[in-house]
PDB file of N, CA and C in Angstrom:
ATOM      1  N   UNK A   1       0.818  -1.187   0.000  1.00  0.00           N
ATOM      2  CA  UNK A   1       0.000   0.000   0.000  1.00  0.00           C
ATOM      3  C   UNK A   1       0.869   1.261   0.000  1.00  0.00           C
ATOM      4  N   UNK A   2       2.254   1.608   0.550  1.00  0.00           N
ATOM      5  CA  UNK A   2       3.071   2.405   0.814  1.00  0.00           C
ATOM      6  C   UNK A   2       3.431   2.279  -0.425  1.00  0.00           C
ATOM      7  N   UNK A   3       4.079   1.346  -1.044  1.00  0.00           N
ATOM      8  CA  UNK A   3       4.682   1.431  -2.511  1.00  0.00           C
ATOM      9  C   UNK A   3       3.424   2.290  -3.515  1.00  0.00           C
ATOM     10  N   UNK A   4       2.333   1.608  -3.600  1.00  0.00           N
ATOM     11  CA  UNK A   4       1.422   2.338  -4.343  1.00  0.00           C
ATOM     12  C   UNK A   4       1.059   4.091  -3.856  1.00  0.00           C
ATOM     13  N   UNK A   5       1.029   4.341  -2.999  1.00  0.00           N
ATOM     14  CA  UNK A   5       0.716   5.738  -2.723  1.00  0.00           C
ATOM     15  C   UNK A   5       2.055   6.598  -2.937  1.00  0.00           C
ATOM     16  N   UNK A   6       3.366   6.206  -2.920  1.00  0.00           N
ATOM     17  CA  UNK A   6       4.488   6.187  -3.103  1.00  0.00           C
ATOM     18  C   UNK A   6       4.357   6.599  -4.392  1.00  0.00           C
ATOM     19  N   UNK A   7       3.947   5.741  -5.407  1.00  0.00           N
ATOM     20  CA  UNK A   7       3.896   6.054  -6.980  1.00  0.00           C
ATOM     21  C   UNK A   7       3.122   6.882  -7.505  1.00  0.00           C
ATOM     22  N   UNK A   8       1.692   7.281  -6.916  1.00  0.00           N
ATOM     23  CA  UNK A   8       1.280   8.106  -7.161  1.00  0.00           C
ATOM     24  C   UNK A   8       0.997   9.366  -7.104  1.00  0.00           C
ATOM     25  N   UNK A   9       1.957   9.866  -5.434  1.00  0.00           N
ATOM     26  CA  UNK A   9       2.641  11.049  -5.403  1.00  0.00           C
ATOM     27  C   UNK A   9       3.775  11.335  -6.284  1.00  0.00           C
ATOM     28  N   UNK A  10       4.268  10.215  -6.560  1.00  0.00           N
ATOM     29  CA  UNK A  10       5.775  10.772  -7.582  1.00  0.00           C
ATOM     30  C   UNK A  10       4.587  11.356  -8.973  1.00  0.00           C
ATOM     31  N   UNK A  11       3.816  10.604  -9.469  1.00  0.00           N
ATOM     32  CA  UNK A  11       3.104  10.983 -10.612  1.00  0.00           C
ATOM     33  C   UNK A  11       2.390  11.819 -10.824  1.00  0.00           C
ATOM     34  N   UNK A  12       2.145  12.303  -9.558  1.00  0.00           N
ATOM     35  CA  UNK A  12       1.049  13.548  -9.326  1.00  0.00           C
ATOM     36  C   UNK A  12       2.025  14.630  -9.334  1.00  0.00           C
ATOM     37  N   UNK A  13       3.414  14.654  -8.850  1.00  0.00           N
ATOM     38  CA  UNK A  13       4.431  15.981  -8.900  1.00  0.00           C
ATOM     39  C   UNK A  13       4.946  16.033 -10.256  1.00  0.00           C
ATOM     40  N   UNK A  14       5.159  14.450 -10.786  1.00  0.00           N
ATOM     41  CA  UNK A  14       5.964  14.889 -12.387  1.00  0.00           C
ATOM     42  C   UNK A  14       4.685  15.257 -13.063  1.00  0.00           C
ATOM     43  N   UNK A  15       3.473  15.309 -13.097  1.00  0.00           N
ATOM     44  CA  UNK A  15       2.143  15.744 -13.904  1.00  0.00           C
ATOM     45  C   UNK A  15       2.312  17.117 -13.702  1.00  0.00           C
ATOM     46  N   UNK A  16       2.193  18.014 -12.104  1.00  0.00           N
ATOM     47  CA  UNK A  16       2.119  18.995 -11.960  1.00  0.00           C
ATOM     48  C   UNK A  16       3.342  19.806 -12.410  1.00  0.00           C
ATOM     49  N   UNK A  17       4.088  19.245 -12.610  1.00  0.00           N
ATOM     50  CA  UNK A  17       5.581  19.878 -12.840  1.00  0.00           C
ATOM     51  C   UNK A  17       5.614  21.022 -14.006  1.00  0.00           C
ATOM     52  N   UNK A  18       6.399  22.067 -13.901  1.00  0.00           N
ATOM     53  CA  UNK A  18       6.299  22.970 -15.328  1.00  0.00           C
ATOM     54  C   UNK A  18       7.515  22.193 -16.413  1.00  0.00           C
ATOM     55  N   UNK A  19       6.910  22.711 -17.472  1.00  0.00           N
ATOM     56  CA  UNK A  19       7.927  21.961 -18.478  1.00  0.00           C
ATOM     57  C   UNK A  19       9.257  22.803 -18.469  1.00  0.00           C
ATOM     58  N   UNK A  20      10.372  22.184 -18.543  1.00  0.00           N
ATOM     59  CA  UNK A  20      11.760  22.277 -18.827  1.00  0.00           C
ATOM     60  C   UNK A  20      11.874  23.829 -19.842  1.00  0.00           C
ATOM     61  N   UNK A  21      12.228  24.714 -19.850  1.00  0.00           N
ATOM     62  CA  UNK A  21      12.764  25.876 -20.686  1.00  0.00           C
ATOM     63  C   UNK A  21      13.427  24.985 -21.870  1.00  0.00           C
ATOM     64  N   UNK A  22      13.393  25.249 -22.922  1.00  0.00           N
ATOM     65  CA  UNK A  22      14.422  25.284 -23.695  1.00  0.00           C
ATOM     66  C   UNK A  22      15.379  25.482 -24.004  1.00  0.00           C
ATOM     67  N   UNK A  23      16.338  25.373 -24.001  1.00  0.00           N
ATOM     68  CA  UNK A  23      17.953  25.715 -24.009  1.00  0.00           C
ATOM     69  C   UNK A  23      18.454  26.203 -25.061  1.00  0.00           C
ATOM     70  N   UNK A  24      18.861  27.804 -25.416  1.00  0.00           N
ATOM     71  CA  UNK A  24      19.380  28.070 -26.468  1.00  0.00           C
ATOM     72  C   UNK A  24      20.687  28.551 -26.419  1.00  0.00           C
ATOM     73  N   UNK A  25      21.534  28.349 -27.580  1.00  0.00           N
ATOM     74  CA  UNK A  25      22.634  29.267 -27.588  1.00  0.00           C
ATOM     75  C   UNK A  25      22.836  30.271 -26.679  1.00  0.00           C
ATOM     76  N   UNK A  26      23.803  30.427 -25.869  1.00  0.00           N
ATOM     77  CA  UNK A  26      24.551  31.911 -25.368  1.00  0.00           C
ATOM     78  C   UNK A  26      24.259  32.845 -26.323  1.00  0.00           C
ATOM     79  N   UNK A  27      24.016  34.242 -25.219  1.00  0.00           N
ATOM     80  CA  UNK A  27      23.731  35.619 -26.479  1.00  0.00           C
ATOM     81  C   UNK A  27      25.596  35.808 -26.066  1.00  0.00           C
ATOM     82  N   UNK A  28      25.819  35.604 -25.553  1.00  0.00           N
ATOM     83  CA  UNK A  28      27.689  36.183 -25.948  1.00  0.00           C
ATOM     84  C   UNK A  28      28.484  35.284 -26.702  1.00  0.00           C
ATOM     85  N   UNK A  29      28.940  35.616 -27.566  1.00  0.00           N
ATOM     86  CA  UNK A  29      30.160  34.534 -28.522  1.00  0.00           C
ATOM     87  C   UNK A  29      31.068  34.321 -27.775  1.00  0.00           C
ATOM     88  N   UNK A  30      31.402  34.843 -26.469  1.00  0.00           N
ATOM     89  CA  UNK A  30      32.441  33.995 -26.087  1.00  0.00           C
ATOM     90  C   UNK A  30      32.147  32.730 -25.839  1.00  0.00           C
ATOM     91  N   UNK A  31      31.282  32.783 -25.323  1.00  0.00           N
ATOM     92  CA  UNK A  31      30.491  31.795 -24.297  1.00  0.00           C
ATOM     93  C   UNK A  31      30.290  30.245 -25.704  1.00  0.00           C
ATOM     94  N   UNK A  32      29.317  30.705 -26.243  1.00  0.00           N
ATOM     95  CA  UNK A  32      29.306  29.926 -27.837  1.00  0.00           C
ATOM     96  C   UNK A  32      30.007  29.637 -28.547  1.00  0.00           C
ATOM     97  N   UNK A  33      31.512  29.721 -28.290  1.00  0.00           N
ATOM     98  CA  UNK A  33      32.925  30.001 -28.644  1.00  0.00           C
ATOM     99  C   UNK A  33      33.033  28.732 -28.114  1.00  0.00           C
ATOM    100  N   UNK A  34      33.193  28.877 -26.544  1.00  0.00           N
ATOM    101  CA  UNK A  34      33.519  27.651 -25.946  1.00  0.00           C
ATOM    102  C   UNK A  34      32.636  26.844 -25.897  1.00  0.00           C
ATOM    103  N   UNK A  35      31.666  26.351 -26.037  1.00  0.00           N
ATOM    104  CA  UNK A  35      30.809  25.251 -26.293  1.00  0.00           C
ATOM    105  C   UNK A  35      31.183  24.605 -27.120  1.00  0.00           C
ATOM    106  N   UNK A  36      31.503  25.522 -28.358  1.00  0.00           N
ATOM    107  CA  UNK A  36      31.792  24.942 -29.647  1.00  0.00           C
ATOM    108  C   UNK A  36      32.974  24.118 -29.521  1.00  0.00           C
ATOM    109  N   UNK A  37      34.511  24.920 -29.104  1.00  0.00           N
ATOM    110  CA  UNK A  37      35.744  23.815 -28.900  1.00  0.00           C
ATOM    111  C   UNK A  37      35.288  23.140 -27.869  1.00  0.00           C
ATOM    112  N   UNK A  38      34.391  22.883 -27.025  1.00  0.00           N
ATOM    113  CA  UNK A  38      34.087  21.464 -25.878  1.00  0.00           C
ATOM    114  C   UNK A  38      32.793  20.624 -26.739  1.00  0.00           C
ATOM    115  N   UNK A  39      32.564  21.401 -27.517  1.00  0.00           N
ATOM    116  CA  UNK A  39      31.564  19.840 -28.294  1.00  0.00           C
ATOM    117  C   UNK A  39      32.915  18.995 -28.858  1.00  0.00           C
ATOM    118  N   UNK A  40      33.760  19.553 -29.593  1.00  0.00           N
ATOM    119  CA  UNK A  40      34.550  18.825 -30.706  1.00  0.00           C
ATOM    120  C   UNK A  40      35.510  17.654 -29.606  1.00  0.00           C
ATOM    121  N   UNK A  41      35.669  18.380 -28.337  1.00  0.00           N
ATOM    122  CA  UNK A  41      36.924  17.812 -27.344  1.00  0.00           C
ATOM    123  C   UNK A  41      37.022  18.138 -25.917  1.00  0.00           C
ATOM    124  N   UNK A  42      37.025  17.355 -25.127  1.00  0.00           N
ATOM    125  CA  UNK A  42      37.099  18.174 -23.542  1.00  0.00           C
ATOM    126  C   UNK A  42      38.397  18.438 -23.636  1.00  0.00           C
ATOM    127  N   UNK A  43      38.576  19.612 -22.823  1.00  0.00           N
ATOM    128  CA  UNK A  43      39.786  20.723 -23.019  1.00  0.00           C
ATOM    129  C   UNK A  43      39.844  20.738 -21.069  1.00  0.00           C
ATOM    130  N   UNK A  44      41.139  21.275 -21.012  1.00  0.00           N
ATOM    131  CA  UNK A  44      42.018  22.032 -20.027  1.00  0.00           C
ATOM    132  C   UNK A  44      41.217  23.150 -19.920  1.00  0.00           C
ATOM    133  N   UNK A  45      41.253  23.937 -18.778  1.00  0.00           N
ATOM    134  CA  UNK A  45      41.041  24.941 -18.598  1.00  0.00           C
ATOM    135  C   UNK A  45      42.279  25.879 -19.498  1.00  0.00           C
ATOM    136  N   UNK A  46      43.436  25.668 -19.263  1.00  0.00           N
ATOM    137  CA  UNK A  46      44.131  26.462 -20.319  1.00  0.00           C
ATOM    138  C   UNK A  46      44.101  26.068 -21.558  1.00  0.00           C
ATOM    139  N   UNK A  47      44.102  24.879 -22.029  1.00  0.00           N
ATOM    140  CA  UNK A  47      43.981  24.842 -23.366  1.00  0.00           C
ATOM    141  C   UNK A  47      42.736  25.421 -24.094  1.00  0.00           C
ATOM    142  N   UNK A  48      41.870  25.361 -23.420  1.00  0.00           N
ATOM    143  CA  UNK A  48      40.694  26.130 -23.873  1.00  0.00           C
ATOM    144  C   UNK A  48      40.913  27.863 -24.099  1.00  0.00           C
ATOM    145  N   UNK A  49      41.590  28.509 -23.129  1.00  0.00           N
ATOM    146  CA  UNK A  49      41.980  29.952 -22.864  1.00  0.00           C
ATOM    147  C   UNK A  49      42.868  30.330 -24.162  1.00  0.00           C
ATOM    148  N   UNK A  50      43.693  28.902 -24.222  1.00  0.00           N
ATOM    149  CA  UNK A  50      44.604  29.581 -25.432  1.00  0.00           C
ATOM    150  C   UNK A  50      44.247  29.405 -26.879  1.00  0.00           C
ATOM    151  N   UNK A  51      42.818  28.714 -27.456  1.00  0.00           N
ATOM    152  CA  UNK A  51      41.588  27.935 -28.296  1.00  0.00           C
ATOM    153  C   UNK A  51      41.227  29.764 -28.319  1.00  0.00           C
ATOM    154  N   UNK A  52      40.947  29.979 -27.168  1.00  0.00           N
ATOM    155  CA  UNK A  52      39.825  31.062 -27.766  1.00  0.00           C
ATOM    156  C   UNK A  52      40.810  33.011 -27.462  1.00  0.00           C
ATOM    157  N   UNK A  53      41.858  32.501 -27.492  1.00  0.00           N
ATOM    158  CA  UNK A  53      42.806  33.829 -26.906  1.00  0.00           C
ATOM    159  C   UNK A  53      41.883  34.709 -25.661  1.00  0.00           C
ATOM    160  N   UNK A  54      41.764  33.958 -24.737  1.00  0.00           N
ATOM    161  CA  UNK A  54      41.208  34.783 -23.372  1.00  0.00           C
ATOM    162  C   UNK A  54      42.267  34.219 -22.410  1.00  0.00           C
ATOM    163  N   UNK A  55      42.449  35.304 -21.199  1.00  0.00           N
ATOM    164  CA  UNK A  55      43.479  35.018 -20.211  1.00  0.00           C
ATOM    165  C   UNK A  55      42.753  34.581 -18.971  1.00  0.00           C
ATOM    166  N   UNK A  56      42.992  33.695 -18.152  1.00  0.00           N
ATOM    167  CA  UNK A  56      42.969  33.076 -17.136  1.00  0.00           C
ATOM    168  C   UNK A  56      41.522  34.164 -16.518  1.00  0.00           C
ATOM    169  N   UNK A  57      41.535  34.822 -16.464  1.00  0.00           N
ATOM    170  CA  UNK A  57      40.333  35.971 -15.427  1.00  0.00           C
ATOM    171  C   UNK A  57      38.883  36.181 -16.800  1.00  0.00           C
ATOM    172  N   UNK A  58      39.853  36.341 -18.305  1.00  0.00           N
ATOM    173  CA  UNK A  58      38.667  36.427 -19.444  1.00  0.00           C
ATOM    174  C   UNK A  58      37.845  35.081 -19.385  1.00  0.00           C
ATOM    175  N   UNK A  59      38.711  34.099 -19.085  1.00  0.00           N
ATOM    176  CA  UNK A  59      38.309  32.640 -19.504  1.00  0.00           C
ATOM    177  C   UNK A  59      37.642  32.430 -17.974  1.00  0.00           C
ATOM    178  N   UNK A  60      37.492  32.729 -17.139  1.00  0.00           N
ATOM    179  CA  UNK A  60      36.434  32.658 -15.724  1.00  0.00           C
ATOM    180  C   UNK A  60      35.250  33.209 -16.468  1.00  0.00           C
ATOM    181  N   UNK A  61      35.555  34.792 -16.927  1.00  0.00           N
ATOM    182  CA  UNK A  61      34.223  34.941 -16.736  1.00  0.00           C
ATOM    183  C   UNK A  61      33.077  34.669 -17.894  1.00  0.00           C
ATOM    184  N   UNK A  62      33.841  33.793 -19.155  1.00  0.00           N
ATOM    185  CA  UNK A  62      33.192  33.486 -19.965  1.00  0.00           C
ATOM    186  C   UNK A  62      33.139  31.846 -19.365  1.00  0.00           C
ATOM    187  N   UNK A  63      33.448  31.079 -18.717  1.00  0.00           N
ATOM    188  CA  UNK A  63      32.742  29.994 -17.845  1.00  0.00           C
ATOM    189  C   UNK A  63      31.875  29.810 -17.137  1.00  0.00           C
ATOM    190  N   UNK A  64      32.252  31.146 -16.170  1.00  0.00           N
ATOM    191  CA  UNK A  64      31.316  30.944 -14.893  1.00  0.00           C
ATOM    192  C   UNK A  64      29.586  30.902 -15.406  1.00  0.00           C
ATOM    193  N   UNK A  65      29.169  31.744 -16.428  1.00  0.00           N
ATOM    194  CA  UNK A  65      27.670  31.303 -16.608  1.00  0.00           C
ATOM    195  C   UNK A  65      27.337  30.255 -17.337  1.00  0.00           C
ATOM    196  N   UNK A  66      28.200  28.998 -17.854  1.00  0.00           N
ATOM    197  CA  UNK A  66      27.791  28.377 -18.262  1.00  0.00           C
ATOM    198  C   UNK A  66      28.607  26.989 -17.400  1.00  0.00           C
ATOM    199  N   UNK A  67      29.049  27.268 -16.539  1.00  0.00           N
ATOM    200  CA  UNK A  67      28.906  26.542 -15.599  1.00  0.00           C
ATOM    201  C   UNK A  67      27.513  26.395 -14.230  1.00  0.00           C
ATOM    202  N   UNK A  68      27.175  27.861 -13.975  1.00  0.00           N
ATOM    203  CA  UNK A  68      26.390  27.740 -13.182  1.00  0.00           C
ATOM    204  C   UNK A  68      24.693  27.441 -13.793  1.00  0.00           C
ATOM    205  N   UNK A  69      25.153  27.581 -15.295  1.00  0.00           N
ATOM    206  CA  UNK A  69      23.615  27.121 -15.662  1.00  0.00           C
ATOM    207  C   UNK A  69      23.747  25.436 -16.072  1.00  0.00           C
ATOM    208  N   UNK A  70      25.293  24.925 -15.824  1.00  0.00           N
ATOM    209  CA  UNK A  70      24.840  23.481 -16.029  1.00  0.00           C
ATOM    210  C   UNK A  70      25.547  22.811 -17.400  1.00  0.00           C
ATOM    211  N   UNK A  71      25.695  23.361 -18.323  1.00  0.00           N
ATOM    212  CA  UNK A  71      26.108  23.444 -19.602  1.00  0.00           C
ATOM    213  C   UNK A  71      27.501  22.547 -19.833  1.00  0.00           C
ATOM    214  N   UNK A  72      28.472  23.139 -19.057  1.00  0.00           N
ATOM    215  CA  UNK A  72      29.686  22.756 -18.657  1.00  0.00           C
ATOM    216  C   UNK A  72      30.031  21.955 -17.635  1.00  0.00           C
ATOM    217  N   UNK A  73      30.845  20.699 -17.075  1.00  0.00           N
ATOM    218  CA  UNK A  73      31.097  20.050 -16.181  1.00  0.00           C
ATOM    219  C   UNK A  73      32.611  20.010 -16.505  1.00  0.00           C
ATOM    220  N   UNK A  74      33.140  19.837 -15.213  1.00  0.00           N
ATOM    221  CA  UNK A  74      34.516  19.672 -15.074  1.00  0.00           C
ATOM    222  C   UNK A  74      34.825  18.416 -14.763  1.00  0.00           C
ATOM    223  N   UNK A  75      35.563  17.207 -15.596  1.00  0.00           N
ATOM    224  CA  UNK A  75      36.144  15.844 -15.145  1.00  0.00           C
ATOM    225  C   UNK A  75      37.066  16.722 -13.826  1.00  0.00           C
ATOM    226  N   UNK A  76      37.155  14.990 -13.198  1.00  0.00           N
ATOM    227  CA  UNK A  76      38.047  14.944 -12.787  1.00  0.00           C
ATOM    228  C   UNK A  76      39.777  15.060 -12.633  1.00  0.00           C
ATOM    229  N   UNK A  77      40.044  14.901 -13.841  1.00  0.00           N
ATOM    230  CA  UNK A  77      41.506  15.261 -14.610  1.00  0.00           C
ATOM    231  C   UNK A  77      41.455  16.561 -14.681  1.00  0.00           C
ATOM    232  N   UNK A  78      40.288  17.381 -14.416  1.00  0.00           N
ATOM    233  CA  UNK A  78      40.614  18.981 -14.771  1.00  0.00           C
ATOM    234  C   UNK A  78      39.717  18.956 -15.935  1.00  0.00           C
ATOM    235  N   UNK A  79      39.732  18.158 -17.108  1.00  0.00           N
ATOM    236  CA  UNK A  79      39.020  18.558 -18.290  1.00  0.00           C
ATOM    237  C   UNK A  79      37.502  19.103 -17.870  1.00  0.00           C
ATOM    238  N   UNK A  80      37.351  19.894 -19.059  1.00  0.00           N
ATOM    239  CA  UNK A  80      36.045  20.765 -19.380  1.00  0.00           C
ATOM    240  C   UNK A  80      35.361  20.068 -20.532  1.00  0.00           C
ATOM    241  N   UNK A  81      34.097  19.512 -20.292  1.00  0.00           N
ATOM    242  CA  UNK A  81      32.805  18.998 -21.332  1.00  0.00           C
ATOM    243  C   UNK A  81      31.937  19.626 -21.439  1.00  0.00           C
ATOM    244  N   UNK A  82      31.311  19.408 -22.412  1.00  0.00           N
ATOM    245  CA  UNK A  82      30.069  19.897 -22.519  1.00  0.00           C
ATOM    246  C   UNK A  82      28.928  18.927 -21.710  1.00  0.00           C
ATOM    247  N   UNK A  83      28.049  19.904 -20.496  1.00  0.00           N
ATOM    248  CA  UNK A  83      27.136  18.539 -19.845  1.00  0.00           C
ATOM    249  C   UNK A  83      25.913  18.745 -20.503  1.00  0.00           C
ATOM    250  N   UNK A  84      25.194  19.908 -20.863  1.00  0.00           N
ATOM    251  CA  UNK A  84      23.884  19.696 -21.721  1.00  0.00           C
ATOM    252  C   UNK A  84      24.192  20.549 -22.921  1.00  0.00           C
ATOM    253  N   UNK A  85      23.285  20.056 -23.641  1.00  0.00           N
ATOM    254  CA  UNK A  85      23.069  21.087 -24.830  1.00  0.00           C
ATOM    255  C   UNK A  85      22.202  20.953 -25.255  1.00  0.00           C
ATOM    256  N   UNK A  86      21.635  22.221 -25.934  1.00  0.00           N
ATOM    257  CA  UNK A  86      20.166  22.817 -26.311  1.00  0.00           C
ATOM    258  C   UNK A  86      20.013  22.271 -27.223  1.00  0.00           C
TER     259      UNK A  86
END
């Protein structure tokens, strides 16, 4: 009885749920810059910096929003992937 009422609260929140935004392109080319060299290859944080000629502080702040929206994940080795795309 717990399992069943169990399932139908999960089904009643994913029903009520709003749908997912769509994911589009960055309005800044930097940003779309780097997506682009992390679709082809996960990159270094510097190898990426020196891909798109930005310095260590340029290359933060063209990360940081597409890290905090999810976009980007960092391996463990350091490399940079792409984690979603629109």
């Amino acid at each position: 009885a717990a399992g069943v009422r169990a399932r139908a609260l999960c089904e009643a929140a994913s029903a009520s749920a709003p749908p997912r935004p769509v994911r589009r392109e960055p309005d800044d080319p930097r940003q779309r810059a780097a997506l682009d060299c992390l679709r082809r290859e996960p990159l270094s944080r510097d190898e990426l910096g020196a891909r798109l000629g930005a310095s260590a502080a340029e290359l933060g702040h063209i990360l940081l929003p597409l890290e905090l929206d999810g976009r980007i994940a960092e391996e463990r080795d350091g490399t940079l992937r792409v984690a979603l795309d629109p």
